[in-house]
PDB file of N, CA and C in Angstrom:
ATOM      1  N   UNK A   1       0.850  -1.178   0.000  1.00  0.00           N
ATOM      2  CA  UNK A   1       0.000   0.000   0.000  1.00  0.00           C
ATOM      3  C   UNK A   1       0.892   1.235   0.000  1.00  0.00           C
ATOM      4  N   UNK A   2       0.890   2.043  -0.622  1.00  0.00           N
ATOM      5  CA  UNK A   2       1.272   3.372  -0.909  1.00  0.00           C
ATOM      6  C   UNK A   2       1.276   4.485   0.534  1.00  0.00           C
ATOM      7  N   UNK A   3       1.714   5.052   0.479  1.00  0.00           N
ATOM      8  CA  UNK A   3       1.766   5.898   1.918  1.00  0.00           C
ATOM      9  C   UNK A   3       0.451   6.825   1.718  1.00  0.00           C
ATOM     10  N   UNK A   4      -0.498   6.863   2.628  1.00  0.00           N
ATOM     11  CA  UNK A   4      -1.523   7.512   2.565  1.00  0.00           C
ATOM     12  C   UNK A   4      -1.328   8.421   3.781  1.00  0.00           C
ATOM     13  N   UNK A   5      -1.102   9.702   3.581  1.00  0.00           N
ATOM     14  CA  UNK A   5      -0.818  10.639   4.914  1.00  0.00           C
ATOM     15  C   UNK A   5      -2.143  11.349   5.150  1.00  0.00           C
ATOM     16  N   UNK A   6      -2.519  11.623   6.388  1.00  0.00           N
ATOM     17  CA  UNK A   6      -3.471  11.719   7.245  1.00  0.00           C
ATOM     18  C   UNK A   6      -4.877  10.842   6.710  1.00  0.00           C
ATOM     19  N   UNK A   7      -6.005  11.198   6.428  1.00  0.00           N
ATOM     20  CA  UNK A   7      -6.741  10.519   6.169  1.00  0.00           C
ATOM     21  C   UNK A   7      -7.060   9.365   7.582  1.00  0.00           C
ATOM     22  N   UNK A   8      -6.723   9.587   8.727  1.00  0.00           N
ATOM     23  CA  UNK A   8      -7.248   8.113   9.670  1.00  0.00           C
ATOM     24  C   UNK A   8      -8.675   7.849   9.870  1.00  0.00           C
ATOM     25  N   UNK A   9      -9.526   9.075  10.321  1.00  0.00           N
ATOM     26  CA  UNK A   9     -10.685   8.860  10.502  1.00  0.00           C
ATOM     27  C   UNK A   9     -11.370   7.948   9.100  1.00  0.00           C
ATOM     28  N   UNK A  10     -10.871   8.119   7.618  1.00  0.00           N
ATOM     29  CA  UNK A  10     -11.559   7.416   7.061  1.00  0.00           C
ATOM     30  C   UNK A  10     -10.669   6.208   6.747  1.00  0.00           C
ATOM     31  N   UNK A  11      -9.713   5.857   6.888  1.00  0.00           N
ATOM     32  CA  UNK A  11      -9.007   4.438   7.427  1.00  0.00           C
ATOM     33  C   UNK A  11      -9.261   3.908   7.592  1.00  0.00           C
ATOM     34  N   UNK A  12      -9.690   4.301   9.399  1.00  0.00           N
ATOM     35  CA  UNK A  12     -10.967   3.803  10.339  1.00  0.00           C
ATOM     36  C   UNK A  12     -11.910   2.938   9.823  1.00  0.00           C
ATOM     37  N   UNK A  13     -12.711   3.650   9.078  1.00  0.00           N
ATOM     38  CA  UNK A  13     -13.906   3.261   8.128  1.00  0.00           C
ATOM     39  C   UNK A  13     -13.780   2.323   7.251  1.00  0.00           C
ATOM     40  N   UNK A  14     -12.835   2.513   6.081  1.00  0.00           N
ATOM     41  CA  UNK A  14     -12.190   1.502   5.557  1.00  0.00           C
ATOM     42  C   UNK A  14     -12.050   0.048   5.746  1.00  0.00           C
ATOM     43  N   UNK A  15     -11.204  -0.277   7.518  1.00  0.00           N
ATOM     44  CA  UNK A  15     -10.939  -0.878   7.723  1.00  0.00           C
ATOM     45  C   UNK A  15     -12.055  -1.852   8.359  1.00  0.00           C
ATOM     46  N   UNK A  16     -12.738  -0.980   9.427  1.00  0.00           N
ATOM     47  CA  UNK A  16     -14.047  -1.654   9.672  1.00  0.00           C
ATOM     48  C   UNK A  16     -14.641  -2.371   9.134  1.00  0.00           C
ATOM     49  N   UNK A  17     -14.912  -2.210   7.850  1.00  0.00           N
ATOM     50  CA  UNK A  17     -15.449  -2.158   6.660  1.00  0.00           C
ATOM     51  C   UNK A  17     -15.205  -4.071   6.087  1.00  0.00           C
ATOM     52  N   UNK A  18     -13.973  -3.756   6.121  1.00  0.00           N
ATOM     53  CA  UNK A  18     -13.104  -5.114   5.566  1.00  0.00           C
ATOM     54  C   UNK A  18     -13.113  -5.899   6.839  1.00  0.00           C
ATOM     55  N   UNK A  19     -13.291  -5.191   7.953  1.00  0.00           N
ATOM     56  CA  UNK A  19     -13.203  -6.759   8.845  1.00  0.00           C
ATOM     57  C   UNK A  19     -14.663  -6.927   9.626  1.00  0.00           C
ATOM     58  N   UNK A  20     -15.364  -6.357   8.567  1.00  0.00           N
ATOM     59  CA  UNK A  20     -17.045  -6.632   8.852  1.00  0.00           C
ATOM     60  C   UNK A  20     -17.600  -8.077   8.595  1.00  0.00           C
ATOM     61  N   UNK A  21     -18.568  -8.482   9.382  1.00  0.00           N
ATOM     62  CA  UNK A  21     -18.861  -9.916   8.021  1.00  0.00           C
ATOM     63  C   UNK A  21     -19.794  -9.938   7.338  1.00  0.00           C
ATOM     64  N   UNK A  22     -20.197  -8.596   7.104  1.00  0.00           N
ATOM     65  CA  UNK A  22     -21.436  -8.335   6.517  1.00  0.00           C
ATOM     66  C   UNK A  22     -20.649  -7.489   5.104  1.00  0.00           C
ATOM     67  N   UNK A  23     -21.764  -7.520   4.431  1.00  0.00           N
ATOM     68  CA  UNK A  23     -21.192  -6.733   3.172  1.00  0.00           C
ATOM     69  C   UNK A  23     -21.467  -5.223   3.228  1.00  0.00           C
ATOM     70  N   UNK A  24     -20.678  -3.951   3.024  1.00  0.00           N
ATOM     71  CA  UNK A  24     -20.448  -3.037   3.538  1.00  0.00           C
ATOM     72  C   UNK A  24     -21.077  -2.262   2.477  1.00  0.00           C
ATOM     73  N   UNK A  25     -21.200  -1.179   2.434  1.00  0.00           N
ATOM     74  CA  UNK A  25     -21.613   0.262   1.379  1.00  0.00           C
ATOM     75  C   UNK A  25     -20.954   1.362   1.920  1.00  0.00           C
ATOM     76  N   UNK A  26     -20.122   2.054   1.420  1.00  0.00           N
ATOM     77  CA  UNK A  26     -19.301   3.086   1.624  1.00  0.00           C
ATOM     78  C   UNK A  26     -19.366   4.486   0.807  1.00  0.00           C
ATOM     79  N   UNK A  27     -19.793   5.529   0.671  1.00  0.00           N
ATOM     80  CA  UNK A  27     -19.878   6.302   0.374  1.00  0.00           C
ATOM     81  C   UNK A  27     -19.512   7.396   0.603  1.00  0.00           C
ATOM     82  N   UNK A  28     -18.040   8.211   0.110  1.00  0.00           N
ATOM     83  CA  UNK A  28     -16.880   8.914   0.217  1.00  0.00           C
ATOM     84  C   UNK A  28     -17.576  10.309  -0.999  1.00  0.00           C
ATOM     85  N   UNK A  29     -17.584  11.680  -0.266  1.00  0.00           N
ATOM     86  CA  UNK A  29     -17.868  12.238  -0.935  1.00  0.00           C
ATOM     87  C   UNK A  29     -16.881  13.680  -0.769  1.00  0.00           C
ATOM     88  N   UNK A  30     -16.583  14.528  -1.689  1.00  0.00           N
ATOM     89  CA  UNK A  30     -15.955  15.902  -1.165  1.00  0.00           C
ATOM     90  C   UNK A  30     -15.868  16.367  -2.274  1.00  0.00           C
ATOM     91  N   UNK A  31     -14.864  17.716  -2.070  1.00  0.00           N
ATOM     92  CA  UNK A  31     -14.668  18.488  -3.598  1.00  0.00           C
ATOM     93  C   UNK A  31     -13.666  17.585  -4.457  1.00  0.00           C
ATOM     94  N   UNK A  32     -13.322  18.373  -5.425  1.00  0.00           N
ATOM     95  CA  UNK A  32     -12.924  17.124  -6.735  1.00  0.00           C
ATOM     96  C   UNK A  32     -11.211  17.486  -6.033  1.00  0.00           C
ATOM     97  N   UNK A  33     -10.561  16.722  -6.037  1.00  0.00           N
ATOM     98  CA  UNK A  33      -9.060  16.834  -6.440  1.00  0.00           C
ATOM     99  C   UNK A  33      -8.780  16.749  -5.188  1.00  0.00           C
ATOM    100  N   UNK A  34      -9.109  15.569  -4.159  1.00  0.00           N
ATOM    101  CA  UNK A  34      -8.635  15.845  -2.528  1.00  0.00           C
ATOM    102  C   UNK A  34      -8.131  13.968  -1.923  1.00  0.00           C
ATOM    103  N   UNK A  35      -8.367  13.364  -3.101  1.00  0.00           N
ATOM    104  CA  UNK A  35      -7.528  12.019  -3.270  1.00  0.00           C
ATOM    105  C   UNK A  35      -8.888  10.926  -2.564  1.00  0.00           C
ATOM    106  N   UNK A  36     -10.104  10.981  -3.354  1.00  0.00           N
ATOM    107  CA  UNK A  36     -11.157  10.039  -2.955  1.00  0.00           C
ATOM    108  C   UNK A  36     -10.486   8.556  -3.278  1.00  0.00           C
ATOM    109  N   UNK A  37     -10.320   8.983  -4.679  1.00  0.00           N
ATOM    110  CA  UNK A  37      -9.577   8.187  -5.538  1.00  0.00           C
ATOM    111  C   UNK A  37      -8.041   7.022  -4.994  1.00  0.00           C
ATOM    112  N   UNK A  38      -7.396   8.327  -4.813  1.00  0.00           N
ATOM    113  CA  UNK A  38      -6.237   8.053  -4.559  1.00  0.00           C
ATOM    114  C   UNK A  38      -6.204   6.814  -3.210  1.00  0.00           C
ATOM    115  N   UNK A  39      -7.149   7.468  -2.152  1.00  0.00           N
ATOM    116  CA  UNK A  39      -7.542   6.489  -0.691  1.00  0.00           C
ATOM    117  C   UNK A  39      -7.829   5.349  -1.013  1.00  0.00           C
ATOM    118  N   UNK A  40      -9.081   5.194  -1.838  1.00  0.00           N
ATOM    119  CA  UNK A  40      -9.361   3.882  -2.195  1.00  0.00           C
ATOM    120  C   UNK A  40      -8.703   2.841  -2.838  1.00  0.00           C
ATOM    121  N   UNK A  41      -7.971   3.240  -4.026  1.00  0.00           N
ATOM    122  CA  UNK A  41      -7.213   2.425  -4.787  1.00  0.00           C
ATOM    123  C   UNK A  41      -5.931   2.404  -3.994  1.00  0.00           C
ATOM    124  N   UNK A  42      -5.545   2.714  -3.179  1.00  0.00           N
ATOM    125  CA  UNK A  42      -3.807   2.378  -2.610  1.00  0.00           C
ATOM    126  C   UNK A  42      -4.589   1.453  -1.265  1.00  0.00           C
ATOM    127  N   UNK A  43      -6.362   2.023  -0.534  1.00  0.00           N
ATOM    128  CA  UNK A  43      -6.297   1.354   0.694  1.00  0.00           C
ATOM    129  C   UNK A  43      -6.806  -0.331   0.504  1.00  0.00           C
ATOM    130  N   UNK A  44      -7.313  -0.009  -0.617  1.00  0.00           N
ATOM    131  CA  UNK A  44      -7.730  -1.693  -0.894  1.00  0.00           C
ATOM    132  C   UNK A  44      -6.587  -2.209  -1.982  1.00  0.00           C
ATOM    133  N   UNK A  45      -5.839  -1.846  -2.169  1.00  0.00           N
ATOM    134  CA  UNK A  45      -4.989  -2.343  -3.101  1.00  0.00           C
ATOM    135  C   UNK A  45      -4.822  -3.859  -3.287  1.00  0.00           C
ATOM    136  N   UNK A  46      -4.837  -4.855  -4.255  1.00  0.00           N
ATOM    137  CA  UNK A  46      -5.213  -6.083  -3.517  1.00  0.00           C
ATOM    138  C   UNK A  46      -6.634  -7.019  -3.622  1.00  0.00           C
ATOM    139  N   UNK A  47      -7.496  -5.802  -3.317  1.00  0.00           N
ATOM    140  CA  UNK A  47      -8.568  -6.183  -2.986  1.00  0.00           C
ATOM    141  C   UNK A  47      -9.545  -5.637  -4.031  1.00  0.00           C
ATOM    142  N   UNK A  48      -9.992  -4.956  -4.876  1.00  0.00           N
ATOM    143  CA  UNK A  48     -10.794  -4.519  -5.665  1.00  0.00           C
ATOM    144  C   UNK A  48     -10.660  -5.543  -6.733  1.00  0.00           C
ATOM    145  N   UNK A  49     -12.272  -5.881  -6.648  1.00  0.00           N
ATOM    146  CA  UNK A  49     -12.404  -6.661  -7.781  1.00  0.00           C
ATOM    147  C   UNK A  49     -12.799  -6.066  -8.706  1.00  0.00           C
ATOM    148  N   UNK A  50     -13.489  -5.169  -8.932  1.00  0.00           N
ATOM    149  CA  UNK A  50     -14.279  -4.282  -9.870  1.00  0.00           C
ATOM    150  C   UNK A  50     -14.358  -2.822  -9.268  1.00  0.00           C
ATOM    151  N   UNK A  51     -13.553  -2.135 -10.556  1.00  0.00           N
ATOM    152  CA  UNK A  51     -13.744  -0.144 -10.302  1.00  0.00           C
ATOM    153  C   UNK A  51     -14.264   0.102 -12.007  1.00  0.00           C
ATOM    154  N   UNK A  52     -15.354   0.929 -11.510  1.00  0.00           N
ATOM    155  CA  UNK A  52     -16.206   1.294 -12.838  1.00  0.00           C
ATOM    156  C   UNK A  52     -16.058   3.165 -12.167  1.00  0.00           C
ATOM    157  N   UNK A  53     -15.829   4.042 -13.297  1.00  0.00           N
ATOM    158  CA  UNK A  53     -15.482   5.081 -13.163  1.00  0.00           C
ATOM    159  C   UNK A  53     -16.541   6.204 -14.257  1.00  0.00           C
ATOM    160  N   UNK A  54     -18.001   6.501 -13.455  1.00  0.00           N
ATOM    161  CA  UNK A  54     -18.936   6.949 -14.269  1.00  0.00           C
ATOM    162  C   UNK A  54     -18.216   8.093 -14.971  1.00  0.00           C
ATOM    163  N   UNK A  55     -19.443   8.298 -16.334  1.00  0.00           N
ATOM    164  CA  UNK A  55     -19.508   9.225 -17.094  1.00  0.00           C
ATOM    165  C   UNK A  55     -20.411  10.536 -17.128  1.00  0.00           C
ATOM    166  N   UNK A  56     -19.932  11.527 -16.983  1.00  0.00           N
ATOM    167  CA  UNK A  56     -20.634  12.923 -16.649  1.00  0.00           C
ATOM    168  C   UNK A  56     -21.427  13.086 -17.438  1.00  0.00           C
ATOM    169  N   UNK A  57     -22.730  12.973 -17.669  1.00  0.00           N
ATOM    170  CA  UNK A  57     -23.455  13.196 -18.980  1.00  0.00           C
ATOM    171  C   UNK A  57     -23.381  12.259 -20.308  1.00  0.00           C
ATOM    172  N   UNK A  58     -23.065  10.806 -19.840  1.00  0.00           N
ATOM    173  CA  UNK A  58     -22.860   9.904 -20.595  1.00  0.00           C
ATOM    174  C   UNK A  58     -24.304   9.446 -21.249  1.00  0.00           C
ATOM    175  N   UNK A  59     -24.299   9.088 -22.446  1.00  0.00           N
ATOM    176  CA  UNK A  59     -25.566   8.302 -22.977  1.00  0.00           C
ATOM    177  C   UNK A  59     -25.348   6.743 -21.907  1.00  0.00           C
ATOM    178  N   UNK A  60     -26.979   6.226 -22.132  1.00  0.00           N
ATOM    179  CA  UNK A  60     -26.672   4.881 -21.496  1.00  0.00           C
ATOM    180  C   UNK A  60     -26.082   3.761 -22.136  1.00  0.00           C
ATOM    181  N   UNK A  61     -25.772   4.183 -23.909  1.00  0.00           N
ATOM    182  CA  UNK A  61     -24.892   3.232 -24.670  1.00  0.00           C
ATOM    183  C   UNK A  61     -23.743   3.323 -24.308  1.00  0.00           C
ATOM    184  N   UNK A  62     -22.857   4.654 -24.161  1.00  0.00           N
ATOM    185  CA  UNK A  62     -21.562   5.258 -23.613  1.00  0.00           C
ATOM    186  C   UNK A  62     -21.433   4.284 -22.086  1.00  0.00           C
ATOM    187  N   UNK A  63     -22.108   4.776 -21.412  1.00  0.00           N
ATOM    188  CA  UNK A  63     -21.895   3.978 -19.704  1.00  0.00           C
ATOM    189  C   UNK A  63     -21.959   2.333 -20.343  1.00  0.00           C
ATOM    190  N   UNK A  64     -22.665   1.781 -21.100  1.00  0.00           N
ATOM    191  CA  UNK A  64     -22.785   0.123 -20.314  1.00  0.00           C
ATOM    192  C   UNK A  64     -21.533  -0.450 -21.181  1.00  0.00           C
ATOM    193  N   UNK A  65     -21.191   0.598 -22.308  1.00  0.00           N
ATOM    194  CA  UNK A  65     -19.637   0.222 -22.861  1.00  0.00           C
ATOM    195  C   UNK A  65     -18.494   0.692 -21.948  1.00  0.00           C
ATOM    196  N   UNK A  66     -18.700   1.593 -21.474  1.00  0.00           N
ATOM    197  CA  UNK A  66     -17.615   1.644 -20.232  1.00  0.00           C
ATOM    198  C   UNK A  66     -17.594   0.554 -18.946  1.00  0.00           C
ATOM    199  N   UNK A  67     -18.730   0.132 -18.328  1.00  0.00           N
ATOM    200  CA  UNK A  67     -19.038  -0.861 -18.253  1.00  0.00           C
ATOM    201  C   UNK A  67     -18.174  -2.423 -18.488  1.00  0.00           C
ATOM    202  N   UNK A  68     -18.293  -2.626 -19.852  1.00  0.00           N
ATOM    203  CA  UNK A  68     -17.997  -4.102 -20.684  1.00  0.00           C
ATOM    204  C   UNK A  68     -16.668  -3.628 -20.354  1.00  0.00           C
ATOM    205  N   UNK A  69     -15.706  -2.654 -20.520  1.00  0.00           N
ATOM    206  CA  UNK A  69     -14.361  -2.347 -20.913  1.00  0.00           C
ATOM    207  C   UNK A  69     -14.159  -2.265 -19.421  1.00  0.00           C
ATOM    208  N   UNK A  70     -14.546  -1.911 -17.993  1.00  0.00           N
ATOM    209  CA  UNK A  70     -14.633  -2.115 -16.976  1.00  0.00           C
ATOM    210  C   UNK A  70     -14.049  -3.799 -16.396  1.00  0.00           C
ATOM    211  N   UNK A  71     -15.122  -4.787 -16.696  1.00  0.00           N
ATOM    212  CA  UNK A  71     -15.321  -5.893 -16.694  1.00  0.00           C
ATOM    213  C   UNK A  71     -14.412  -6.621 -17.476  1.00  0.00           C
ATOM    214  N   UNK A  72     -14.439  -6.353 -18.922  1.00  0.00           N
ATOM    215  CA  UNK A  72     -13.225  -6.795 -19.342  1.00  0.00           C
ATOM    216  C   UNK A  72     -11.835  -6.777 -18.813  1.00  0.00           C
ATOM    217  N   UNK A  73     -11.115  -5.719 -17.933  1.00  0.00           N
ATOM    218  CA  UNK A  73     -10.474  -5.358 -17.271  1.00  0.00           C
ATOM    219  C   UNK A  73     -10.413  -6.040 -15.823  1.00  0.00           C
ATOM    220  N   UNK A  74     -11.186  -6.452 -14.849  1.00  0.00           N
ATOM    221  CA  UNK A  74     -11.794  -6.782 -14.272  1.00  0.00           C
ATOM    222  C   UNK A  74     -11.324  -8.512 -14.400  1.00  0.00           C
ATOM    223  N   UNK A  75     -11.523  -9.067 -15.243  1.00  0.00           N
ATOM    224  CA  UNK A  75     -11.674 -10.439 -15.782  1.00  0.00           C
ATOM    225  C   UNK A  75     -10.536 -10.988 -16.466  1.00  0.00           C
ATOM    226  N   UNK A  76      -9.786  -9.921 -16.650  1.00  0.00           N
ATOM    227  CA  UNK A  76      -8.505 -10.086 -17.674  1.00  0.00           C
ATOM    228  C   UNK A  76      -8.819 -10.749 -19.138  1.00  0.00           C
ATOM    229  N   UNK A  77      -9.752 -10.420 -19.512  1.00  0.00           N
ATOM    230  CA  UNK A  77     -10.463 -11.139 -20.742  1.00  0.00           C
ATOM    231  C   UNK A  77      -9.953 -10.548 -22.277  1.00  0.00           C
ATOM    232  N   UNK A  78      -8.855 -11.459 -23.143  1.00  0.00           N
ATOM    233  CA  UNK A  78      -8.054 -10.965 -23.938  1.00  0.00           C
ATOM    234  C   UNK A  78      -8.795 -10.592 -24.863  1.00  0.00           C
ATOM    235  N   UNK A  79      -9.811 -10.375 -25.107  1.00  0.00           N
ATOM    236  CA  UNK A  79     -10.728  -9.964 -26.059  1.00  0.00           C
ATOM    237  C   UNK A  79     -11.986  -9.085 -25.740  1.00  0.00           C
ATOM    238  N   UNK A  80     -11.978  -7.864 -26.363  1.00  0.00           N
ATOM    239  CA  UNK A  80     -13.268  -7.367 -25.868  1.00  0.00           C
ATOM    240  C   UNK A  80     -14.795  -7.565 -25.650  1.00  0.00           C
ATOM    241  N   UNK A  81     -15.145  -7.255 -24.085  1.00  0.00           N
ATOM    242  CA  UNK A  81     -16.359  -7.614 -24.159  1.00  0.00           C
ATOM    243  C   UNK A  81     -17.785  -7.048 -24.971  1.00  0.00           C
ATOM    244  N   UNK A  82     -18.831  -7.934 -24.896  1.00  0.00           N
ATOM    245  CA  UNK A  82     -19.807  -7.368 -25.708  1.00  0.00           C
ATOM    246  C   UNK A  82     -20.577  -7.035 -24.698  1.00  0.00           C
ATOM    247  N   UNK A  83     -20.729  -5.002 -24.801  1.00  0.00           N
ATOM    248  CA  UNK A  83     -21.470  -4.494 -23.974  1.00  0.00           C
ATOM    249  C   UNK A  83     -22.755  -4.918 -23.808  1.00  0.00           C
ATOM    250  N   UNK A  84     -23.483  -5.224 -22.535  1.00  0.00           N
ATOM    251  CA  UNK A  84     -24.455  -5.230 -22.438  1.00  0.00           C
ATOM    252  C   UNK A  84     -25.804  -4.090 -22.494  1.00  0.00           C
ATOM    253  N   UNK A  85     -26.490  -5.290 -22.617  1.00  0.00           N
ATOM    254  CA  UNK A  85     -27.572  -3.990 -23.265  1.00  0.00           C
ATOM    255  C   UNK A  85     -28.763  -3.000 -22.567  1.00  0.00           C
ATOM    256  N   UNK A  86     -28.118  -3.252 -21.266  1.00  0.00           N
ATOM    257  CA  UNK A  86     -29.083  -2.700 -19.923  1.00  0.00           C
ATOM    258  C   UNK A  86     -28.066  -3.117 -18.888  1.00  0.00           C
ATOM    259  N   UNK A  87     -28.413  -2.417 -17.468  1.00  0.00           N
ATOM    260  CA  UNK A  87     -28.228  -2.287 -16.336  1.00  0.00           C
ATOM    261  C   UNK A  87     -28.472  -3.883 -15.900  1.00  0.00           C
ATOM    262  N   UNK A  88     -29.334  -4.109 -15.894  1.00  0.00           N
ATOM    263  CA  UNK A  88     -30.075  -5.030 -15.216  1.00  0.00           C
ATOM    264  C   UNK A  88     -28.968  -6.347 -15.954  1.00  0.00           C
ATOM    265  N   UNK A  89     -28.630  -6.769 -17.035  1.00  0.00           N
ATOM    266  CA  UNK A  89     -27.960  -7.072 -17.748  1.00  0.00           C
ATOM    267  C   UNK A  89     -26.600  -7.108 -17.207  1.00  0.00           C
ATOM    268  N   UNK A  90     -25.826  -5.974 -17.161  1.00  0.00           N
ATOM    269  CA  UNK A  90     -24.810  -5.219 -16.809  1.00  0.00           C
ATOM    270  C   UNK A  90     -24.594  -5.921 -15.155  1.00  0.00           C
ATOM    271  N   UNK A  91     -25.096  -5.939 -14.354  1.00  0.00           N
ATOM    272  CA  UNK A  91     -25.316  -6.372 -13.056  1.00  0.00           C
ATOM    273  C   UNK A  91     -25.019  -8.052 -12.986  1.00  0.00           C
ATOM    274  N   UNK A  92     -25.791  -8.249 -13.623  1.00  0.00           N
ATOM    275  CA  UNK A  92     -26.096  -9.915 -13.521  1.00  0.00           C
ATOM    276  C   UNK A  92     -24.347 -10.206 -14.300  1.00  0.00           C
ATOM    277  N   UNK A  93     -23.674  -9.715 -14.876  1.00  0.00           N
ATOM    278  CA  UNK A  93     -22.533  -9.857 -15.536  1.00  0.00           C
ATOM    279  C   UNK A  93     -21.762  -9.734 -14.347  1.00  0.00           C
ATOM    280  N   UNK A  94     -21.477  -8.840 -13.781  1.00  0.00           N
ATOM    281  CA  UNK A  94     -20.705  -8.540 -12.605  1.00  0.00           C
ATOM    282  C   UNK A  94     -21.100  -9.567 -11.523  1.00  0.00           C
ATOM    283  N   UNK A  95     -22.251 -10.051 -11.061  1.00  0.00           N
ATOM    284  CA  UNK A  95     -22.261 -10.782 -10.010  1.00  0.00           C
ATOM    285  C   UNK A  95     -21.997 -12.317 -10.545  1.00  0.00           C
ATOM    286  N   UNK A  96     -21.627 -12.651 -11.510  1.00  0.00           N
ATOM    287  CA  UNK A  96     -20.954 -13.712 -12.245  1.00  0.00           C
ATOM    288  C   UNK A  96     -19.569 -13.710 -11.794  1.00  0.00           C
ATOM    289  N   UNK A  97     -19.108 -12.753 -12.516  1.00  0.00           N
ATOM    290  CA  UNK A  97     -17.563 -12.702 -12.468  1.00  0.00           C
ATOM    291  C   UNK A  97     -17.350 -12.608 -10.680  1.00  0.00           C
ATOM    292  N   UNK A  98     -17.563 -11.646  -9.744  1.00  0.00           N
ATOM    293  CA  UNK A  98     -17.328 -11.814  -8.620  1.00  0.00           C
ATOM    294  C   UNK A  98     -17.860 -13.202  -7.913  1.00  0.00           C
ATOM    295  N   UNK A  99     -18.954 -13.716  -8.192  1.00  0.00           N
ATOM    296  CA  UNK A  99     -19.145 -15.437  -7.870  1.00  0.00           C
ATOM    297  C   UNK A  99     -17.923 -15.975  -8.200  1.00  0.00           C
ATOM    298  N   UNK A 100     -17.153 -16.068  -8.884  1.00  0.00           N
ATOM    299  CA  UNK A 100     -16.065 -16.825  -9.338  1.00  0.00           C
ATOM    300  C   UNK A 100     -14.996 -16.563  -8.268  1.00  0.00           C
ATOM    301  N   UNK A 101     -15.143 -15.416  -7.874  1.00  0.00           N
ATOM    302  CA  UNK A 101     -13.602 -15.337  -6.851  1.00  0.00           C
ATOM    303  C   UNK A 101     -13.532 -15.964  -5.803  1.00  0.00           C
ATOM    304  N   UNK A 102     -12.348 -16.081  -5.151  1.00  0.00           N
ATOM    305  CA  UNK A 102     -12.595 -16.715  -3.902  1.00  0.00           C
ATOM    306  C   UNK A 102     -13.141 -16.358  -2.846  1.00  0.00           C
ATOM    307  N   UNK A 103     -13.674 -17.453  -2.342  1.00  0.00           N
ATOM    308  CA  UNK A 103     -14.561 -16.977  -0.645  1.00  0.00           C
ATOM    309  C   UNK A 103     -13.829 -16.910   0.403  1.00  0.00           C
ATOM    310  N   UNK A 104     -12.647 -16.826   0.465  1.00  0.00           N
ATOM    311  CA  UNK A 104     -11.737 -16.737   1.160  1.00  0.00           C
ATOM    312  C   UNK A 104     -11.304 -15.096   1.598  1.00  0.00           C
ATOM    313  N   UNK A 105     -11.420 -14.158   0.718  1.00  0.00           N
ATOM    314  CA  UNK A 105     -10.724 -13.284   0.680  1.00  0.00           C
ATOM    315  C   UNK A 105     -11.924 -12.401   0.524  1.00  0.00           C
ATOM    316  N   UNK A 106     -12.271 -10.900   1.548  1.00  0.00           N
ATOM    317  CA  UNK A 106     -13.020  -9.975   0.888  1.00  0.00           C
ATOM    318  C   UNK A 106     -13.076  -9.075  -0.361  1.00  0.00           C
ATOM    319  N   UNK A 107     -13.668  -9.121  -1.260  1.00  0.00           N
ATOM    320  CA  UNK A 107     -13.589  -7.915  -2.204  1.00  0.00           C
ATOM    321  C   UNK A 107     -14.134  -6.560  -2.651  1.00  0.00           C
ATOM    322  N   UNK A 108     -13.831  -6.142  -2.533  1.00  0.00           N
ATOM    323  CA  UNK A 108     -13.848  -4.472  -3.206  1.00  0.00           C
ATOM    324  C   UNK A 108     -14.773  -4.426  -4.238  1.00  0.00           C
ATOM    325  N   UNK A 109     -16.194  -3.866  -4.516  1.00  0.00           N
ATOM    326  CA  UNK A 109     -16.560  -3.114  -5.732  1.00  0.00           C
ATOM    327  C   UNK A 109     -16.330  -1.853  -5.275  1.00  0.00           C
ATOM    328  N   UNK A 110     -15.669  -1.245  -6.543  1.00  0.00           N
ATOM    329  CA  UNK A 110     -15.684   0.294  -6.342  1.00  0.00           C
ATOM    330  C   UNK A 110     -15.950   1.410  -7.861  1.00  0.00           C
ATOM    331  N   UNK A 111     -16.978   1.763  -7.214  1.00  0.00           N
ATOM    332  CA  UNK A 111     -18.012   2.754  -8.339  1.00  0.00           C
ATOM    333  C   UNK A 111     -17.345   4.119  -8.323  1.00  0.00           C
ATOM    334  N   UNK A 112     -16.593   4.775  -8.713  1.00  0.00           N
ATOM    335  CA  UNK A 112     -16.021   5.733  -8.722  1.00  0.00           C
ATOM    336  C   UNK A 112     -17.081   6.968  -9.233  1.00  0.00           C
ATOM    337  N   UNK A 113     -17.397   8.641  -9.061  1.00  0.00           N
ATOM    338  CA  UNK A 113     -17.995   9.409  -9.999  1.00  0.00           C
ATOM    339  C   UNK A 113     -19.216   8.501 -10.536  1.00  0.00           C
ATOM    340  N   UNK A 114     -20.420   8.561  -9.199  1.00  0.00           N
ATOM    341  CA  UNK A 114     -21.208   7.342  -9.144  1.00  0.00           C
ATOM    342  C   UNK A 114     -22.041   8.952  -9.126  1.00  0.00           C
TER     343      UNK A 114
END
């Protein structure tokens, strides 16, 4: 993990989080450019199975291809995926691929610019 300076109170949270045995929802909010980003990806490092990074005014063809290219990424899948064609769709794809991981180990979804 990367040196993350101050930030403890949401550490804290973080960490809780991961040694919960319940499945957690976390929701990190502030002005732009103050390392939401930066916290998450160095504090779960490891651990994220899936980071999808919305689109500001995206069509819903734009998002569920960001999406597939998400997942593809995600899956290490040497060939691109074929975006799905809805949410609902889109979902059921993701809880596939995370079924597959091990039950051993907690994982990370992380929705970035959600």
């Amino acid at each position: 993990m990367a040196a993350i300076i101050g930030r403890k109170e949401e550490m804290a949270v973080l960490k809780s989080a991961m040694a919960s045995k319940e499945a957690e929802l976390i929701a990190i909010y502030g002005r732009r450019r103050i390392g939401k980003t930066y916290l998450i990806r160095n504090y779960y490092e490891g651990r994220l199975a899936f980071e999808l990074t919305g689109m500001n005014n995206g069509s819903l063809k734009a998002q569920l291809l960001q999406f597939s290219k998400a997942l593809q990424k995600a899956t290490n899948a040497p060939l691109p995926l074929a975006p799905p064609q809805s949410w609902g769709e889109a979902f059921s794809a993701l809880e596939q691929t995370l079924s597959a991981l091990s039950k051993k180990k907690k994982w990370v979804v992380f929705f970035d610019e959600f």
